[in-house]
N, C-alpha and C. Protein backbone atom coordinates (compact mmCIF):
# COMPACT_ATOMS: atom_id res chain seq x y z
N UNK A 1 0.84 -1.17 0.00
CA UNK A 1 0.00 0.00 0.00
C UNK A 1 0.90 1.24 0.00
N UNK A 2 0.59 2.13 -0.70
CA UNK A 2 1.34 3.81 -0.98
C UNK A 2 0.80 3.84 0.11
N UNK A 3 1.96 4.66 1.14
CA UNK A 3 1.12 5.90 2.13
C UNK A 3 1.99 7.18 2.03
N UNK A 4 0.92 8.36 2.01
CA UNK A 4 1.74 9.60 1.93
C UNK A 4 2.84 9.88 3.66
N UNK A 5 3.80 9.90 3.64
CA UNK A 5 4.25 10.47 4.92
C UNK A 5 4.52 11.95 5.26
N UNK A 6 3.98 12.37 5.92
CA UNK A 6 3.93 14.15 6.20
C UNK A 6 5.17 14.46 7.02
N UNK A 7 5.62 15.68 6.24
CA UNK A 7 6.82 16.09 6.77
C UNK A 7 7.14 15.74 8.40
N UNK A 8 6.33 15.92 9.05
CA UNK A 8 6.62 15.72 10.60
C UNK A 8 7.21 14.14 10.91
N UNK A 9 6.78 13.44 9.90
CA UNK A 9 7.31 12.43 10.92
C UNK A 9 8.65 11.66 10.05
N UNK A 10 8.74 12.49 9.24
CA UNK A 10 10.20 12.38 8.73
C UNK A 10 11.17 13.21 9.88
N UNK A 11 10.81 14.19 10.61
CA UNK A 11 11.54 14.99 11.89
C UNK A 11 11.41 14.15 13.07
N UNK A 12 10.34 13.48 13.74
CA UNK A 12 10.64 12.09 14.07
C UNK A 12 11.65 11.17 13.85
N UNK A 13 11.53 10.76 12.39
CA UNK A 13 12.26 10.14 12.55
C UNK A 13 13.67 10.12 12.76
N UNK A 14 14.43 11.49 12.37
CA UNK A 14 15.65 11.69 11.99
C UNK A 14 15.56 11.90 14.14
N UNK A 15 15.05 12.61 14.75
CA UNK A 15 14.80 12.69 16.24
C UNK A 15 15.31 11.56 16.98
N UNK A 16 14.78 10.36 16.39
CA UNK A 16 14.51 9.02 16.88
C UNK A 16 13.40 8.92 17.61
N UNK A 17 12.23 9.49 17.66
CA UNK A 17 10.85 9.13 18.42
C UNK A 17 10.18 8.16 17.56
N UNK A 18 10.67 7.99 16.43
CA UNK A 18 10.20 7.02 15.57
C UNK A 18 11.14 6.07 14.93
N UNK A 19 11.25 4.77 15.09
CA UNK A 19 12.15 4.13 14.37
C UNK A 19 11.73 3.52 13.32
N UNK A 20 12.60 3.71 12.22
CA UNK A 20 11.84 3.82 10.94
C UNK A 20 11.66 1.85 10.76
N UNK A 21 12.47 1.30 11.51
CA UNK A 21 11.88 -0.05 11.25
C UNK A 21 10.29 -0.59 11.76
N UNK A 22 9.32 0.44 12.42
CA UNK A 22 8.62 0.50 12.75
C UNK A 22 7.45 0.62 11.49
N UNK A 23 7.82 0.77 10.46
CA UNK A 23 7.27 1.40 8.99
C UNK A 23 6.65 0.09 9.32
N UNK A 24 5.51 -0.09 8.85
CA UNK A 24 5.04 -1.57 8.04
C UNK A 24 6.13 -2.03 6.57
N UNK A 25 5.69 -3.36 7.05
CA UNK A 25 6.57 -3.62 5.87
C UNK A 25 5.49 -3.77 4.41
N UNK A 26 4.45 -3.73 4.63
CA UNK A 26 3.33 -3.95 3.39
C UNK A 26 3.39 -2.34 3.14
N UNK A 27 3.95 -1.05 3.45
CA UNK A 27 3.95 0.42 3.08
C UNK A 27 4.59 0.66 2.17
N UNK A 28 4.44 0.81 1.08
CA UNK A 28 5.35 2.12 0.41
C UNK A 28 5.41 3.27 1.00
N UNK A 29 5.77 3.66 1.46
CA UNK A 29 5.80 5.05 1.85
C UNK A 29 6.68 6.43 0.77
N UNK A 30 5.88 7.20 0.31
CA UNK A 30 5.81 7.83 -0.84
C UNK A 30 5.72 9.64 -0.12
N UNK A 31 6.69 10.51 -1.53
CA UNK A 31 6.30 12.03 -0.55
C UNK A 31 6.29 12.50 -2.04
N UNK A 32 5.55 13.89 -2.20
CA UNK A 32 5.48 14.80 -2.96
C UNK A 32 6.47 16.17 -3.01
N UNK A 33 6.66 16.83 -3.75
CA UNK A 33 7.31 17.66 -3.99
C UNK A 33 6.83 18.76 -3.00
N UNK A 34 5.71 18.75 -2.37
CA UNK A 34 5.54 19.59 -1.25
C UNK A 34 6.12 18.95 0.24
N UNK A 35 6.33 17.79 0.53
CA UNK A 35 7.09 17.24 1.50
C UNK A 35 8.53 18.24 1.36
N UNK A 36 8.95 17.60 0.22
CA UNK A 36 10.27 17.84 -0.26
C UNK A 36 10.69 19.53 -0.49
N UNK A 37 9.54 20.02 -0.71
CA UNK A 37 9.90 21.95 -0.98
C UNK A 37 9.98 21.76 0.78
N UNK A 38 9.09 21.71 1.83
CA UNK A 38 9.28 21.69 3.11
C UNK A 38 10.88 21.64 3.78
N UNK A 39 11.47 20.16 3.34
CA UNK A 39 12.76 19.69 4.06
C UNK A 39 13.57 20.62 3.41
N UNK A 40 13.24 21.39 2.41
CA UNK A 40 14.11 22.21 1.73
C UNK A 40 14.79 23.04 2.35
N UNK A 41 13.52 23.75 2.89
CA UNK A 41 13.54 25.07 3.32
C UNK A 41 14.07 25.07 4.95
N UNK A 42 14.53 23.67 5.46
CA UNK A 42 14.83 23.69 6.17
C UNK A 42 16.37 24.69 7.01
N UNK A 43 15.86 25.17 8.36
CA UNK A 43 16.74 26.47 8.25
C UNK A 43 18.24 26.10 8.55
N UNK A 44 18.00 24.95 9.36
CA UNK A 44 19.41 24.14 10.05
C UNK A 44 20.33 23.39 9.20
N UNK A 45 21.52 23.60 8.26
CA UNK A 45 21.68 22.77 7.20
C UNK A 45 21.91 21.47 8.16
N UNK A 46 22.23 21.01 8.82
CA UNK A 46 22.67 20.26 9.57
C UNK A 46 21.85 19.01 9.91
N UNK A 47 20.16 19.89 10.19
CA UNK A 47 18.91 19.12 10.02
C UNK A 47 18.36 19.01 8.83
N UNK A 48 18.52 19.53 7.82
CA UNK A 48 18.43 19.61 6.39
C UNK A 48 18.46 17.98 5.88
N UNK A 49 20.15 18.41 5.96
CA UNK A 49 20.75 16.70 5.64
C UNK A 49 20.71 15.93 5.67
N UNK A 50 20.14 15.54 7.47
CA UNK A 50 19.92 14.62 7.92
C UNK A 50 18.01 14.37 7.52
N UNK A 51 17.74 15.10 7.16
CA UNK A 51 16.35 14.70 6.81
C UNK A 51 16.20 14.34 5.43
N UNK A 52 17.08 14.82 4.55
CA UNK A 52 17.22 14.35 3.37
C UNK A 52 17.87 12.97 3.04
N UNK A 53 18.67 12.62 4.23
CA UNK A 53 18.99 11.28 3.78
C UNK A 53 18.32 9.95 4.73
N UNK A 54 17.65 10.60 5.54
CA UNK A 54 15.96 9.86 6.41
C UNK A 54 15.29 9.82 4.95
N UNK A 55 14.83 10.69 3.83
CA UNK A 55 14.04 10.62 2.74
C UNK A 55 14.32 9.86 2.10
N UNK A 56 15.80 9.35 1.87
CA UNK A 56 16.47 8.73 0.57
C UNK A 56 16.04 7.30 1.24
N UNK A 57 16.75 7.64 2.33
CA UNK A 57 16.25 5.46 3.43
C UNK A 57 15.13 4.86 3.52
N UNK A 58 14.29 5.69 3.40
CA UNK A 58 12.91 5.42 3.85
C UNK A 58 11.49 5.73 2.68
N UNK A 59 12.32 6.29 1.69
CA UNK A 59 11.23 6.38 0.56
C UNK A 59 11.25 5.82 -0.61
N UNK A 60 10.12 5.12 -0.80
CA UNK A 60 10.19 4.12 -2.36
C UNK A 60 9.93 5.31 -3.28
N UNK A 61 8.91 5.93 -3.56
CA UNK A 61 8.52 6.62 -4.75
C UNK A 61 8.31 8.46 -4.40
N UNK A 62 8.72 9.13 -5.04
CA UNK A 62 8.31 10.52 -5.03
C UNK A 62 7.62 10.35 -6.11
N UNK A 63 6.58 11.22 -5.59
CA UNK A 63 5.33 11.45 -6.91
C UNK A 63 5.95 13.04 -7.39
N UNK A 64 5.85 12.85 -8.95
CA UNK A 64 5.94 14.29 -9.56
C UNK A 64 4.93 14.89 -9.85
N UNK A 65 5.14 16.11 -9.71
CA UNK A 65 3.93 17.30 -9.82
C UNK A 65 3.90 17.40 -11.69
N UNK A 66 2.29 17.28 -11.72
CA UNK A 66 2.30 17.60 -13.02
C UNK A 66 1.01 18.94 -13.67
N UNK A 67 1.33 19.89 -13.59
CA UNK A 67 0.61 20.87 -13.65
C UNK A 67 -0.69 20.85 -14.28
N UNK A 68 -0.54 20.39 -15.40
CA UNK A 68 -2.15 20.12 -16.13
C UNK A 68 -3.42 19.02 -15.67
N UNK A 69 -2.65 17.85 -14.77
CA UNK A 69 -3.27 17.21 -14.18
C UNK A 69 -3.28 16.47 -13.05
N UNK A 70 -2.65 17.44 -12.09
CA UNK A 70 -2.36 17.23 -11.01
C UNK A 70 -1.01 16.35 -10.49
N UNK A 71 -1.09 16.31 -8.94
CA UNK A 71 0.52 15.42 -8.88
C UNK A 71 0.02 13.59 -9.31
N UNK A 72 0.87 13.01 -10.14
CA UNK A 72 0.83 11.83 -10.67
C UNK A 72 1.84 10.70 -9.33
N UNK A 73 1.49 9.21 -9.52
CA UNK A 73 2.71 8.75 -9.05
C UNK A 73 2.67 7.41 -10.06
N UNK A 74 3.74 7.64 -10.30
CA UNK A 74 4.21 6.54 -11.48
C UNK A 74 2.87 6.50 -12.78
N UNK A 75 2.14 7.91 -13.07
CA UNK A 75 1.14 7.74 -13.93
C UNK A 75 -0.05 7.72 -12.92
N UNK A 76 -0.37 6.76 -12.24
CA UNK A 76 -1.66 7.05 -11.48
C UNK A 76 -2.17 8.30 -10.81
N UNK A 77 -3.39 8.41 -10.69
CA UNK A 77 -3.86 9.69 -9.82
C UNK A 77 -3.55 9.46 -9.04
N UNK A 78 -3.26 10.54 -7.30
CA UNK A 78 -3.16 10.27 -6.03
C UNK A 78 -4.64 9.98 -5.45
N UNK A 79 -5.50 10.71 -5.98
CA UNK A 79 -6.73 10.41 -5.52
C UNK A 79 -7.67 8.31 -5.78
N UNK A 80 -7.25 8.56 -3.84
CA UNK A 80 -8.24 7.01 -4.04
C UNK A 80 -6.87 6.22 -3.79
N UNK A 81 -5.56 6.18 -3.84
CA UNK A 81 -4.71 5.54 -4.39
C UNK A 81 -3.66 5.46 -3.37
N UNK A 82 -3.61 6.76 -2.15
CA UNK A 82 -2.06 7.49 -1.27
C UNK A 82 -3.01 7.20 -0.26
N UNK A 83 -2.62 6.82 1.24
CA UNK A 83 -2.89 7.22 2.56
C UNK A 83 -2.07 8.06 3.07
N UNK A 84 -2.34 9.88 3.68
CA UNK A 84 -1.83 10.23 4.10
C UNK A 84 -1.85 9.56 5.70
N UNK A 85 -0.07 10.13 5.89
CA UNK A 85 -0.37 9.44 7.48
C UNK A 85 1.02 10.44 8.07
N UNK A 86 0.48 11.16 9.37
CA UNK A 86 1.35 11.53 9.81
C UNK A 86 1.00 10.91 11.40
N UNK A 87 1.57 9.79 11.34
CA UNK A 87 1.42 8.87 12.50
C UNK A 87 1.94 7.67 12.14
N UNK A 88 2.46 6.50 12.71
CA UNK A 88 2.89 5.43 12.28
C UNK A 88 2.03 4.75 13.59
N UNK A 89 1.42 3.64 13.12
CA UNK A 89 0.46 2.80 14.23
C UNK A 89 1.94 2.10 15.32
């Protein structure tokens, strides 16, 4: 199953309040270019980094933004398709 993961608990995880082996293993866990503009803008390069390479460990697919018809992932709509989750059970 795709689930969207929301910036926060990518800061979790890099924290350690979350251990990412805790992911299900049936998850894709997937982020959008708005996750990703987020960790961007991060002010700490230091936390930057480290959240960018929490993204690289822990994420199967980035969906690309596609302007005329919304953000795609691998071709599919997100709608019906992503669980957002900013929580891990």
């Amino acid at each position: 199953m795709k689930v969207m993961l929301d910036t926060n608990v990518f800061n979790h995880l890099v924290e350690g309040s979350i251990d990412p082996a805790s992911i299900p293993s049936d998850w894709e866990p997937v982020i959008t270019h708005l996750q990703n503009d987020e960790i961007e803008r991060t002010a700490d390069p230091s936390k930057r980094k480290a959240l960018q390479a929490m993204v690289i460990a822990v994420v199967t697919v980035k969906v690309r933004p596609n302007r005329q018809r919304g953000a795609h992932l691998d071709g599919e709509r997100l709608s019906g398709q992503v669980q957002l989750r900013s929580t891990i059970p």
